[in-house]
N, C-alpha and C. Protein backbone atom coordinates (compact mmCIF):
# COMPACT_ATOMS: atom_id res chain seq x y z
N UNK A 1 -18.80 15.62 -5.71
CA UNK A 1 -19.02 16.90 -6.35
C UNK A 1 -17.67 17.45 -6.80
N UNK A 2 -17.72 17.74 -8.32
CA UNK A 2 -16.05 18.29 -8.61
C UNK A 2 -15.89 19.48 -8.17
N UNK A 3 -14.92 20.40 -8.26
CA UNK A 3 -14.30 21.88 -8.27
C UNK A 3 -15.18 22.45 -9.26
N UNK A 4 -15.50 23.38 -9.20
CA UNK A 4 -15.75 24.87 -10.21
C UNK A 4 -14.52 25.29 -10.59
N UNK A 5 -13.68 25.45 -10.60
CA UNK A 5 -12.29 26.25 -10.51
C UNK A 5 -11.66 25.07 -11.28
N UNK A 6 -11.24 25.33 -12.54
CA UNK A 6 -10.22 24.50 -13.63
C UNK A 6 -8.85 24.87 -12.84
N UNK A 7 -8.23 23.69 -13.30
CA UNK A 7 -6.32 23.51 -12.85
C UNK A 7 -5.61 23.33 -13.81
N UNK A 8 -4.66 23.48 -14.32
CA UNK A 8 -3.61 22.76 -15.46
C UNK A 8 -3.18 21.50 -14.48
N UNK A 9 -4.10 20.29 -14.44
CA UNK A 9 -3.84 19.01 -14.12
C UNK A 9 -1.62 18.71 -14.71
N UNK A 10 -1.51 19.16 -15.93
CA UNK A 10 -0.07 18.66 -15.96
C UNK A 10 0.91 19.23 -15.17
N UNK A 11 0.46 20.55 -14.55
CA UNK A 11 1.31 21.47 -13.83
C UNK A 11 1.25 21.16 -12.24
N UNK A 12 0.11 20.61 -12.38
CA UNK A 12 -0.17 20.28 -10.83
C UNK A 12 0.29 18.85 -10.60
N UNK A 13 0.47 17.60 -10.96
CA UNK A 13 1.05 16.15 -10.83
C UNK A 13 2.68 16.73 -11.02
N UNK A 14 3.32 17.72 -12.12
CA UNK A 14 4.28 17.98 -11.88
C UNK A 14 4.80 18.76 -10.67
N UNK A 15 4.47 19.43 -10.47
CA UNK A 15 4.66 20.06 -8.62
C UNK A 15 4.66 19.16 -7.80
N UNK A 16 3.77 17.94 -7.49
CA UNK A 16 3.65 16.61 -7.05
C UNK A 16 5.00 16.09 -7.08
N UNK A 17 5.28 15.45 -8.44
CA UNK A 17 6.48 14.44 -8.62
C UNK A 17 7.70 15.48 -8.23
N UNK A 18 7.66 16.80 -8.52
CA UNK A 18 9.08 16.92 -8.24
C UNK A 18 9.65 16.80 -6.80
N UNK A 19 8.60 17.45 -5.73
CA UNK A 19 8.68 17.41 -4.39
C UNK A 19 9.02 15.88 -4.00
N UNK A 20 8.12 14.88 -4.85
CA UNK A 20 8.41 13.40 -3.97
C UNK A 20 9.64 13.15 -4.75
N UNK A 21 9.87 12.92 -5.74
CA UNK A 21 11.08 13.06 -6.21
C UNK A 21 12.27 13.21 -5.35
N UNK A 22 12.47 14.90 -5.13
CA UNK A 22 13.46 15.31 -4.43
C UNK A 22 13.59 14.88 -3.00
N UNK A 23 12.08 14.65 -2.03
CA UNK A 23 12.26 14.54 -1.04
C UNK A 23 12.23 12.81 -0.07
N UNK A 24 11.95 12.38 -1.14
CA UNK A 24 11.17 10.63 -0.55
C UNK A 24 12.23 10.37 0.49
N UNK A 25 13.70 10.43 -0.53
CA UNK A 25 14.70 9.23 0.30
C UNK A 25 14.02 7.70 -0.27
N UNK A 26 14.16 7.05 1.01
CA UNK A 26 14.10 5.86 1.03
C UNK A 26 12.65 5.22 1.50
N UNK A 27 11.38 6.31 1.63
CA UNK A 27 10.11 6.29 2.04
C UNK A 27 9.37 5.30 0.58
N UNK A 28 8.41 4.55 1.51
CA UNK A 28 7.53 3.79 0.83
C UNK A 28 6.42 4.36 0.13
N UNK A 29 6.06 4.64 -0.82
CA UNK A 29 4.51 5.65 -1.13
C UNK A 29 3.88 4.79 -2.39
N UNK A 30 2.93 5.33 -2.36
CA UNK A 30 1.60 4.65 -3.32
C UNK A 30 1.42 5.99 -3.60
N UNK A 31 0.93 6.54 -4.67
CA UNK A 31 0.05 7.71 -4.89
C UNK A 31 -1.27 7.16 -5.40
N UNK A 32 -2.35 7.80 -4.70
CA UNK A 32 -3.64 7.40 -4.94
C UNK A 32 -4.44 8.85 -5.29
N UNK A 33 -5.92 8.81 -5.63
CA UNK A 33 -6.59 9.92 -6.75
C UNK A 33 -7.75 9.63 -7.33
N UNK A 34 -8.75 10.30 -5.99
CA UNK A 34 -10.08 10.05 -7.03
C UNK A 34 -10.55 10.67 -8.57
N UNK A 35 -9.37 11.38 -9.19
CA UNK A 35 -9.27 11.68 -10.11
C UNK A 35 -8.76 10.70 -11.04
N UNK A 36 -9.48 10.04 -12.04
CA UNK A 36 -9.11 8.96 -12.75
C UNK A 36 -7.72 9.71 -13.81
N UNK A 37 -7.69 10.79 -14.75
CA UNK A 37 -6.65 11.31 -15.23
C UNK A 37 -5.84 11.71 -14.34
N UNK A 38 -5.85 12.16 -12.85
CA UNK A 38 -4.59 12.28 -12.50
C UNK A 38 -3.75 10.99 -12.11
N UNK A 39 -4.85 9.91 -12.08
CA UNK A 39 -3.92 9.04 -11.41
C UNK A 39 -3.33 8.59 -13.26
N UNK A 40 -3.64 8.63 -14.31
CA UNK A 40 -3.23 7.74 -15.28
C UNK A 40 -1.56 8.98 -15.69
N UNK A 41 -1.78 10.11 -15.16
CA UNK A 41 -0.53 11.19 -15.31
C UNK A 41 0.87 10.92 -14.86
N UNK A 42 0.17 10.23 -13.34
CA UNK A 42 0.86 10.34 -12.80
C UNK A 42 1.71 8.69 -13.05
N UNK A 43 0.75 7.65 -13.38
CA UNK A 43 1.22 6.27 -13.90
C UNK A 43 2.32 6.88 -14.98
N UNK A 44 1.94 7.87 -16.05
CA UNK A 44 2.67 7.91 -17.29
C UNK A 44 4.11 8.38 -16.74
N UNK A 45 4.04 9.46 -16.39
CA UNK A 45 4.70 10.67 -15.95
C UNK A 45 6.12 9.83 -14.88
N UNK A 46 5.63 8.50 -13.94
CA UNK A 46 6.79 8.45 -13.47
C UNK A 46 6.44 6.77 -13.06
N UNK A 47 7.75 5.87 -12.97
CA UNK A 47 7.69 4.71 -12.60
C UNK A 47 8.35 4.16 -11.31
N UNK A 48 8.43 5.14 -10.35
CA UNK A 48 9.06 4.69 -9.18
C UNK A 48 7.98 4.03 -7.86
N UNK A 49 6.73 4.79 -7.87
CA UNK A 49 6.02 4.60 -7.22
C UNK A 49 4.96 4.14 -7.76
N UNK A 50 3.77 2.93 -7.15
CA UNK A 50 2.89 2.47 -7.97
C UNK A 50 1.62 3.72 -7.89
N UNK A 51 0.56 3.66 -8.56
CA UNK A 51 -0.55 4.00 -8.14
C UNK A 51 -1.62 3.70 -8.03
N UNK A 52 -2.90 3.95 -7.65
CA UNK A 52 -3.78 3.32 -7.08
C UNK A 52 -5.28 4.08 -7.40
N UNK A 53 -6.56 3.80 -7.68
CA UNK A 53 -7.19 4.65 -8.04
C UNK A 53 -8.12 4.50 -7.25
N UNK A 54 -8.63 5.52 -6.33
CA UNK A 54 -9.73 5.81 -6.03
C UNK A 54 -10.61 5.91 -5.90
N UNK A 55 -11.55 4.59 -5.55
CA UNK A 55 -13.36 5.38 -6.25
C UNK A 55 -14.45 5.07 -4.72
N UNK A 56 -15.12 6.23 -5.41
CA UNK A 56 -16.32 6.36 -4.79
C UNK A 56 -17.30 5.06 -4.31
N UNK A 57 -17.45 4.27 -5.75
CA UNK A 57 -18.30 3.34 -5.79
C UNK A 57 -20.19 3.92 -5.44
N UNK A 58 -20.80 3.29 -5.74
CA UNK A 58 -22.32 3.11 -5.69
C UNK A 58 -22.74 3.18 -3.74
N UNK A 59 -23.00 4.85 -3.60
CA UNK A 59 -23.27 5.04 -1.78
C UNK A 59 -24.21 5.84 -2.21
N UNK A 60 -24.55 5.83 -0.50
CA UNK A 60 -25.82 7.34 -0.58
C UNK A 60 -25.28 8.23 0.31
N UNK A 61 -24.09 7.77 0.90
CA UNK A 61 -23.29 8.80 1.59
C UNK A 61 -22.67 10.32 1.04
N UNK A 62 -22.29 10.04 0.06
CA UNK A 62 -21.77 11.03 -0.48
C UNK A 62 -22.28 11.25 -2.09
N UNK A 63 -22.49 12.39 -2.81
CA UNK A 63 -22.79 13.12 -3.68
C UNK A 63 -21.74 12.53 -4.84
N UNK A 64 -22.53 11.36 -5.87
CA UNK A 64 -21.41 10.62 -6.95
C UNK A 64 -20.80 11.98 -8.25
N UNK A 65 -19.74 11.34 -8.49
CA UNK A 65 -19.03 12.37 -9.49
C UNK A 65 -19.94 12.32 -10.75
N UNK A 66 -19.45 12.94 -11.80
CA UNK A 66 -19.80 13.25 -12.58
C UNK A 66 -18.94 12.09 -13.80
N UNK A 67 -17.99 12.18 -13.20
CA UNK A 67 -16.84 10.87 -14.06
C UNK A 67 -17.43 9.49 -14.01
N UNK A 68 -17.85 8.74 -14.88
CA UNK A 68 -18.35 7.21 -14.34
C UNK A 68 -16.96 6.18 -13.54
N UNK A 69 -16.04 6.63 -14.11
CA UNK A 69 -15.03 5.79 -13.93
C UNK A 69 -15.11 5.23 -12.22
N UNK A 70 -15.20 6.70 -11.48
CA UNK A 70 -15.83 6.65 -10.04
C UNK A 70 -16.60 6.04 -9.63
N UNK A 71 -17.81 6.08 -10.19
CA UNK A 71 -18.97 5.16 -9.29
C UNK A 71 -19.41 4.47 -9.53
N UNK A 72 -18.30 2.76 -10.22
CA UNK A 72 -18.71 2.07 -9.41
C UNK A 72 -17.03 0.98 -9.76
N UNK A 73 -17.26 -0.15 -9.30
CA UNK A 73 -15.94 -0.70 -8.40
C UNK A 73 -15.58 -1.15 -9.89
N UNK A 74 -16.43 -1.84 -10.57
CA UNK A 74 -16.23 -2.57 -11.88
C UNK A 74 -15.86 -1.49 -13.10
N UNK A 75 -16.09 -0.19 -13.25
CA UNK A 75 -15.19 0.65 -13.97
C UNK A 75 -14.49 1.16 -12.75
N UNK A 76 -13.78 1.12 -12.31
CA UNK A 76 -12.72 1.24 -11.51
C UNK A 76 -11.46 0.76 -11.79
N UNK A 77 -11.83 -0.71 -11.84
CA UNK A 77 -11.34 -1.58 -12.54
C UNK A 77 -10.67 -1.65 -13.69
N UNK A 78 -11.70 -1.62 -14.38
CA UNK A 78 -11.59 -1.16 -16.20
C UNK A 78 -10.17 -0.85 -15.91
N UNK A 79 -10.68 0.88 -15.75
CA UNK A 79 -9.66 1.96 -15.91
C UNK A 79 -8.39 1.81 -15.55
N UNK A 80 -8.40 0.79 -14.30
CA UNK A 80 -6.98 0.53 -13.57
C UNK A 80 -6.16 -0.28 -14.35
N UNK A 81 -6.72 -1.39 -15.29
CA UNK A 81 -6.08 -2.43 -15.87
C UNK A 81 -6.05 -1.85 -17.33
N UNK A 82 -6.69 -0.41 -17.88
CA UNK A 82 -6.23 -0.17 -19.04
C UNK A 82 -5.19 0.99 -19.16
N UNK A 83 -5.10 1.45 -17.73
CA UNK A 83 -3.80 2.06 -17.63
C UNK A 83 -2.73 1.67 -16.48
N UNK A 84 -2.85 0.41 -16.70
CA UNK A 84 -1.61 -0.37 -15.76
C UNK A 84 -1.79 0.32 -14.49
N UNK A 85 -2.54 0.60 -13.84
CA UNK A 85 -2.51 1.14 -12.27
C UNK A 85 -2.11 -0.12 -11.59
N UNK A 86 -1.94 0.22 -10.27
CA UNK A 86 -1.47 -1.20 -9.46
C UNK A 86 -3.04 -1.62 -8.61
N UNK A 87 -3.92 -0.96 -8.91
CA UNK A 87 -5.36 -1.17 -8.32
C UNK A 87 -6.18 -0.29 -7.85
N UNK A 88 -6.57 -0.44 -7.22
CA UNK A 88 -7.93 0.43 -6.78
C UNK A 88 -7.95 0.31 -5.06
N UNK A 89 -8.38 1.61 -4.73
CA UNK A 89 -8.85 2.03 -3.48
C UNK A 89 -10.45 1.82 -3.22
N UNK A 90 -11.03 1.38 -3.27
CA UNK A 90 -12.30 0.81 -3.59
C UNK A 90 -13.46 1.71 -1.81
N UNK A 91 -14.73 2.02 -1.64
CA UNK A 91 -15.16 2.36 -0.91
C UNK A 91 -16.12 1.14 0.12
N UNK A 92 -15.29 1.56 1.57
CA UNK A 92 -16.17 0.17 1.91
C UNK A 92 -17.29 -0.52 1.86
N UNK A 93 -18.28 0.80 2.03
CA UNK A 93 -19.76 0.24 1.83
C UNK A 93 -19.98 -0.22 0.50
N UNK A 94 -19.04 0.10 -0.32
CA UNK A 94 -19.68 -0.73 -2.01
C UNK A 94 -19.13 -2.47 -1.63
N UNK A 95 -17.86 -2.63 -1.30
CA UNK A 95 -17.50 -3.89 -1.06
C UNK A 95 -19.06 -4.25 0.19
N UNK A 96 -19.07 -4.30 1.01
CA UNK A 96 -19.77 -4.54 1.99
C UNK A 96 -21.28 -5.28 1.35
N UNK A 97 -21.86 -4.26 0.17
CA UNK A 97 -22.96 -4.62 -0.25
C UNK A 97 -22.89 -5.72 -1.22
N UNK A 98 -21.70 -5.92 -2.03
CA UNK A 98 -21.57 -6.41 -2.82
C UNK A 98 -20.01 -7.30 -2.87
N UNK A 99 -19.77 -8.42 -1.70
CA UNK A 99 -18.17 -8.91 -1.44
C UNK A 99 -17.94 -9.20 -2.84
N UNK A 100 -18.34 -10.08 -4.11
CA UNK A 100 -17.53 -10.58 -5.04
C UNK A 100 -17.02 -9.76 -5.81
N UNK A 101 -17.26 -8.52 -5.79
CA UNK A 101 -16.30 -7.13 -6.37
C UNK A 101 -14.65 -7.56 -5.88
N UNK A 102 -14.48 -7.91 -4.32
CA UNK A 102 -13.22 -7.63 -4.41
C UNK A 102 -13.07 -8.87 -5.49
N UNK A 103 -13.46 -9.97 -6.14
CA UNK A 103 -12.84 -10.92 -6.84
C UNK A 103 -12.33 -10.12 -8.19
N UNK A 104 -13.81 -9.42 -8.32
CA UNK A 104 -13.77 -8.81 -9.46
C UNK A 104 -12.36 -8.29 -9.73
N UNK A 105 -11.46 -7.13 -8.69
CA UNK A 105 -10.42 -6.81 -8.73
C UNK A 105 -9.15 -7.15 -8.56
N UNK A 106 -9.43 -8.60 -7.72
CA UNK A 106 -8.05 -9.32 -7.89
C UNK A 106 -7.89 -10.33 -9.15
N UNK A 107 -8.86 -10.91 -9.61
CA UNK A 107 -9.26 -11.69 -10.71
C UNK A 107 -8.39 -11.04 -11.91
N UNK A 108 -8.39 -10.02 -12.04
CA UNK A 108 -7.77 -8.86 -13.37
C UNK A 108 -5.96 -8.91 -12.67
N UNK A 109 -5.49 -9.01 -11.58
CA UNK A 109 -4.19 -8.79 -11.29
C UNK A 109 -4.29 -7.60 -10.32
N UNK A 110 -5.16 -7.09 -10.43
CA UNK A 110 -5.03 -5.70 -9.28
C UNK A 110 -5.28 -5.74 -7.71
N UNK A 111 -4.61 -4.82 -6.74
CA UNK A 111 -4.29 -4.90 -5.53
C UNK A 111 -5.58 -3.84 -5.03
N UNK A 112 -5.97 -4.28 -3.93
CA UNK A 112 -7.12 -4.01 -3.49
C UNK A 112 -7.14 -3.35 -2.57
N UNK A 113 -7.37 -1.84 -1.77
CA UNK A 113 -7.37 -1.57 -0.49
C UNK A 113 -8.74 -1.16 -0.77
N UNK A 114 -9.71 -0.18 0.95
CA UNK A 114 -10.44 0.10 0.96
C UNK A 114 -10.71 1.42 2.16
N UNK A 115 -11.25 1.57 1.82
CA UNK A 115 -11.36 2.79 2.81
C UNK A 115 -12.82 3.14 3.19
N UNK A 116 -12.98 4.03 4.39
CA UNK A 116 -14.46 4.42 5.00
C UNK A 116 -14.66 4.49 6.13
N UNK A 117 -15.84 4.92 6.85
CA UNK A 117 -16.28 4.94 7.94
C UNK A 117 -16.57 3.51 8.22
N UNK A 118 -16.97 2.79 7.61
CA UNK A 118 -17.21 1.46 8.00
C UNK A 118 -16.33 0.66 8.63
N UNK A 119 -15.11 1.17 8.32
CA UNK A 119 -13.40 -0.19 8.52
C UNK A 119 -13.37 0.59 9.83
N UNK A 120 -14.00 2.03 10.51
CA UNK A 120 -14.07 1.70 12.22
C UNK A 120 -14.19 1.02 13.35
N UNK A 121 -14.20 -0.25 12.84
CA UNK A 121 -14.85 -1.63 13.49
C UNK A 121 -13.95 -2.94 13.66
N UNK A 122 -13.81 -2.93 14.56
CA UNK A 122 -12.81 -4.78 14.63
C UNK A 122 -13.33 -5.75 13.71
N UNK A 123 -14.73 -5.66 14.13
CA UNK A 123 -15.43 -6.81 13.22
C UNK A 123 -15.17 -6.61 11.57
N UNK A 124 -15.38 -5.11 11.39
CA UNK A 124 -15.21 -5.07 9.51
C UNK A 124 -13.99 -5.25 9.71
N UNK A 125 -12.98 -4.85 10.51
CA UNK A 125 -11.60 -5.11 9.79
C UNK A 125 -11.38 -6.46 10.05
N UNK A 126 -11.33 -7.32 10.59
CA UNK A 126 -11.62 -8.87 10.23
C UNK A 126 -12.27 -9.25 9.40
N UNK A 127 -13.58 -9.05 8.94
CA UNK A 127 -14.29 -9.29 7.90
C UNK A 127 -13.46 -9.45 6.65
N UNK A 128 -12.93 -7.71 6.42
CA UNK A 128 -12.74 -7.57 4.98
C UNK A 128 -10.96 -7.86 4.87
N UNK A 129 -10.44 -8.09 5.91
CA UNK A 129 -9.42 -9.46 6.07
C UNK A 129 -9.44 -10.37 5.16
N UNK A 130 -10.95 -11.01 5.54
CA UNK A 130 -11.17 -12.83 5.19
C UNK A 130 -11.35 -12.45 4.01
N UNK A 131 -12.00 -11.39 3.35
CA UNK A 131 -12.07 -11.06 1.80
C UNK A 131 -11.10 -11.07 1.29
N UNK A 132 -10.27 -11.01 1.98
CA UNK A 132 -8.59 -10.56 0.89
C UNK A 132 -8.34 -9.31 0.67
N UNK A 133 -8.99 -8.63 1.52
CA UNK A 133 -8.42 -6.97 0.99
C UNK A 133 -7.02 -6.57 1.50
N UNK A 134 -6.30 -6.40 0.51
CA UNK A 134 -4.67 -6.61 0.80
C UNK A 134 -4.54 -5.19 1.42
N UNK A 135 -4.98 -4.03 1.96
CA UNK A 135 -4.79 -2.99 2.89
C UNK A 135 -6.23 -2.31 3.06
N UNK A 136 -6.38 -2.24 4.71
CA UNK A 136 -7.95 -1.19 5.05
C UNK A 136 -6.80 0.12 5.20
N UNK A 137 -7.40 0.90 5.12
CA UNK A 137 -7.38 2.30 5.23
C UNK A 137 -8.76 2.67 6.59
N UNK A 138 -8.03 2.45 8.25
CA UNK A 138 -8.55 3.18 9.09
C UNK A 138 -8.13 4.21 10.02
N UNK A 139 -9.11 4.71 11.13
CA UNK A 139 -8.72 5.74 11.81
C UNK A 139 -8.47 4.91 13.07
N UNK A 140 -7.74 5.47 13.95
CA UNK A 140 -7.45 5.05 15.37
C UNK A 140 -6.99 3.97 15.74
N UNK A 141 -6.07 3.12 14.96
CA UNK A 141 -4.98 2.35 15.06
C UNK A 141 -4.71 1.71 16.26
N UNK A 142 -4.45 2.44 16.83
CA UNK A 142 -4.08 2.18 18.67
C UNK A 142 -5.61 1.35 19.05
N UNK A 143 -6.69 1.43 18.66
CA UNK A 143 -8.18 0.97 19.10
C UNK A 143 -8.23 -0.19 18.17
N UNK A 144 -8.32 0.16 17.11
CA UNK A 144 -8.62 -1.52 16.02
C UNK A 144 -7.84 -2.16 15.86
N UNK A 145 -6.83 -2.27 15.74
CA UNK A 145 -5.85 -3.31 15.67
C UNK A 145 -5.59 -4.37 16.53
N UNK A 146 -5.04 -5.42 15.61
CA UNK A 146 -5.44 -6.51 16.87
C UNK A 146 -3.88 -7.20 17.61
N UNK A 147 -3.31 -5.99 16.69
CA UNK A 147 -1.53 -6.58 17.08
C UNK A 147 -1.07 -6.26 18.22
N UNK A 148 -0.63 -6.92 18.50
CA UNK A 148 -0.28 -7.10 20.15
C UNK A 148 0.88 -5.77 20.37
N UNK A 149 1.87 -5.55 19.38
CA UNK A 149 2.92 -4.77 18.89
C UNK A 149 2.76 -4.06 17.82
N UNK A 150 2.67 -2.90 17.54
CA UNK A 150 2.04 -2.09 16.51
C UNK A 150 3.55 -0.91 16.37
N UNK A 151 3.62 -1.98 15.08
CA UNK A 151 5.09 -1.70 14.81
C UNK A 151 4.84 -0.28 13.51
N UNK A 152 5.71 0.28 13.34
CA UNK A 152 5.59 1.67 12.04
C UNK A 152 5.89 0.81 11.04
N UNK A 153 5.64 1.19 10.10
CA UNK A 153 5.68 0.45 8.76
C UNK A 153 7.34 1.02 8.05
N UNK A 154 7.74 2.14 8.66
CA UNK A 154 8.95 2.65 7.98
C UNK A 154 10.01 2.06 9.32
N UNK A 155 9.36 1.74 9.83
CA UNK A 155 11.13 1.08 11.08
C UNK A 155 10.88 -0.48 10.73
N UNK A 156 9.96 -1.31 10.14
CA UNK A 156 10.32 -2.25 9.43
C UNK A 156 10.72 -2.28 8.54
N UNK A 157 10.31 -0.93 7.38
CA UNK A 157 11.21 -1.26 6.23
C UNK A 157 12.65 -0.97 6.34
N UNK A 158 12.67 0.47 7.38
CA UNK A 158 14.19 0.14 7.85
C UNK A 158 14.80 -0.79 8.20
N UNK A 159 14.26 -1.81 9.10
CA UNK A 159 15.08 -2.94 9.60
C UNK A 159 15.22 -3.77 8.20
N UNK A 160 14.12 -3.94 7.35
CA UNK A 160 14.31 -5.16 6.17
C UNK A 160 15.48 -3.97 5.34
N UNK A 161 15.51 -3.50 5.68
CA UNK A 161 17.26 -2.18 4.48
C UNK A 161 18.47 -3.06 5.00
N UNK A 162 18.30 -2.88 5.98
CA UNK A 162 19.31 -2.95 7.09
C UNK A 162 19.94 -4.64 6.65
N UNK A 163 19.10 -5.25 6.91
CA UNK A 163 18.97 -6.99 7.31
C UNK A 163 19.70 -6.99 5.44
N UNK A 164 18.98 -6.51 4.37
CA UNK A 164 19.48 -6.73 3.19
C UNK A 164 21.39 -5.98 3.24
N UNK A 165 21.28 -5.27 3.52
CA UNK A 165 22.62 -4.65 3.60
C UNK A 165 23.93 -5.43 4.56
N UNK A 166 23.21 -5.65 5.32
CA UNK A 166 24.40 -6.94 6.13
C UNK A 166 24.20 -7.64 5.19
N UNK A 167 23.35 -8.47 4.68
CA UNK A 167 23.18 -9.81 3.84
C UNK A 167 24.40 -9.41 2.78
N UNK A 168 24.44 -8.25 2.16
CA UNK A 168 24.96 -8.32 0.78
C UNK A 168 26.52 -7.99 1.34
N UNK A 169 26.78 -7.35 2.90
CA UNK A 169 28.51 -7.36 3.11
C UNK A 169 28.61 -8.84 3.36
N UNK A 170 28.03 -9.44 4.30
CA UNK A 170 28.52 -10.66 4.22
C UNK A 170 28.93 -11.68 2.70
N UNK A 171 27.87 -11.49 1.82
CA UNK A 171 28.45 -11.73 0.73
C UNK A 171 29.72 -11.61 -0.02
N UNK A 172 29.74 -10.13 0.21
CA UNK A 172 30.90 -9.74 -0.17
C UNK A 172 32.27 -9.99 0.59
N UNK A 173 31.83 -10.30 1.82
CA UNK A 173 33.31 -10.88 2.77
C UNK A 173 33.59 -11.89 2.30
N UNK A 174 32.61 -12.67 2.04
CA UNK A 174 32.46 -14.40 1.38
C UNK A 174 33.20 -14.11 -0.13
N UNK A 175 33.17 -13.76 -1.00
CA UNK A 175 33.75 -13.22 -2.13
C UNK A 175 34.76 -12.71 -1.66
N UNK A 176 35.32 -12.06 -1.22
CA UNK A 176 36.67 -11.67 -0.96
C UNK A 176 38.18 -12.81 0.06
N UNK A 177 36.62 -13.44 0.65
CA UNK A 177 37.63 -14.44 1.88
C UNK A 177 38.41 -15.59 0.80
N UNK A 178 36.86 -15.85 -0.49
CA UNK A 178 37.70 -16.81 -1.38
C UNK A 178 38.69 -16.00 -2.28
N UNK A 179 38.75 -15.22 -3.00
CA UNK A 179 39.99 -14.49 -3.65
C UNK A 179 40.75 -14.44 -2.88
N UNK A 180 41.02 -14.22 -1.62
CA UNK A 180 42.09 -14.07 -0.71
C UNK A 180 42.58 -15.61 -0.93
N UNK A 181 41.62 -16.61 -0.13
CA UNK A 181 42.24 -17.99 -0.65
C UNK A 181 42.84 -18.58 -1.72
N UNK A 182 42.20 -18.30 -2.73
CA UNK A 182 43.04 -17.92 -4.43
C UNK A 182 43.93 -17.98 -4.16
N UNK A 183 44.02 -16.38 -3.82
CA UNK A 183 45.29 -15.86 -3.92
C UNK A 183 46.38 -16.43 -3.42
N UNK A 184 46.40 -17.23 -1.85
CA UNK A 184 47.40 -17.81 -1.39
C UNK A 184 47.78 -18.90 -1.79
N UNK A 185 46.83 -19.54 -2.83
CA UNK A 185 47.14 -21.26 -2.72
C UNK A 185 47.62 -20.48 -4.42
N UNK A 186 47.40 -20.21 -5.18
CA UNK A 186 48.29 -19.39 -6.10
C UNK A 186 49.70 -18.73 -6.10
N UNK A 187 49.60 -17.95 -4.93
CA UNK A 187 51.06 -17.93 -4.04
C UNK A 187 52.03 -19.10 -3.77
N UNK A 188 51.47 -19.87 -3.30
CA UNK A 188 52.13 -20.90 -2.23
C UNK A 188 52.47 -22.00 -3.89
N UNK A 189 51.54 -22.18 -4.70
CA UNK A 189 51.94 -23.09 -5.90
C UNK A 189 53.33 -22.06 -6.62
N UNK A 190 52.83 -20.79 -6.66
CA UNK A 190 54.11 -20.14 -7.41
C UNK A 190 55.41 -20.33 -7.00
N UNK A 191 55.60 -20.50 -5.40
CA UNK A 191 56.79 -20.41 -4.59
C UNK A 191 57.53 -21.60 -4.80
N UNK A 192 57.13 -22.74 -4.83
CA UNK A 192 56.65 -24.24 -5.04
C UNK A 192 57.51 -24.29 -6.55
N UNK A 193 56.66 -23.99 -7.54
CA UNK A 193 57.23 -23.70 -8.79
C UNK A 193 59.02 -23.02 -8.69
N UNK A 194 58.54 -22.11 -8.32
CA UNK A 194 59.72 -21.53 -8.33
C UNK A 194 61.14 -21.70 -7.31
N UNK A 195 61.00 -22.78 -6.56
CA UNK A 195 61.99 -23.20 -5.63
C UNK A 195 62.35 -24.74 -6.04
N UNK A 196 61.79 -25.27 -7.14
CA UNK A 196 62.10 -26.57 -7.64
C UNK A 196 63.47 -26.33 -8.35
């Protein structure tokens, strides 16, 4: 069900970008939007972060939009690959009823997550695993997960910063250890030269 209440959609994705903008740092983000124009605004509007679109898909859970683009996985799609989105957020029970959708969305190049009451479950989140759904979107982490170590996703990307940043001084020691060597066997020929 949409809003009653109109927004200046350009004023509002801009309030958005400037905050992530100013505040990210070095944070990982997707922006996602069951709003099919905000997510294509926000594709136009900035290229740092990917985005991802949202849909409802074909339920009886919830009250479908008024936008088709929403309900169902295959204009979802469409929309994602005619405005370069990085994919779709897709709703679980539509995958569930219908698995060759997710083909549908990787088939085109697009990245697949899903979300719902359904991914509450060990079993669906294994399930839609074996599908290939490249991220679930669930609740209670600490309960479904099957990782032994349930690491944050930002103290790995810190550590992979980190691990790249040694990588590239060592490089650079390596580059400097040989100019230094240069330098001496350049030295040592000049002295050579010059003591004949």
């Amino acid at each position: 069900m949409e809003a009653d209440l109109h927004f200046d959609s350009n004023l509002y994705v801009d309030c958005i970008l400037k905050v992530v903008l100013e505040k990210a740092g070095p944070r990982r983000i997707v922006f996602s939007c069951f709003d099919a124009d905000i997510c294509t605004m926000l594709r136009l509007k900035q290229n740092l972060y990917p985005v991802m679109f949202l849909t409802l898909g074909v339920t009886s859970r919830y009250p479908s939009y008024h936008d088709p683009r929403c309900n169902s996985i295959e204009m979802a799609v469409r929309n994602a690959c005619a405005t370069e989105l990085l994919g779709i957020v897709a709703h679980t029970e539509d995958l569930l009823r219908d698995q060759t959708q997710v083909n549908m969305a990787t088939d085109n190049g697009l990245i697949i997550f899903c979300w719902g009451d359904d991914n509450n479950s060990k079993d669906t989140i294994k399930h839609l695993k074996s599908l290939g759904i490249h991220a679930i979107i669930y609740d209670k982490m600490d309960i479904f997960s099957d990782k032994a170590v349930k690491e944050s996703v930002f103290l790995v990307g810190a550590r992979e910063s980190q691990a790249a940043l040694l990588q590239q001084i060592n490089i650079e020691n390596r580059y400097e250890q040989a100019n230094h060597h240069d330098f001496l066997d350049q030295s040592k020929e000049s002295l050579a030269s010059a003591g004949k």
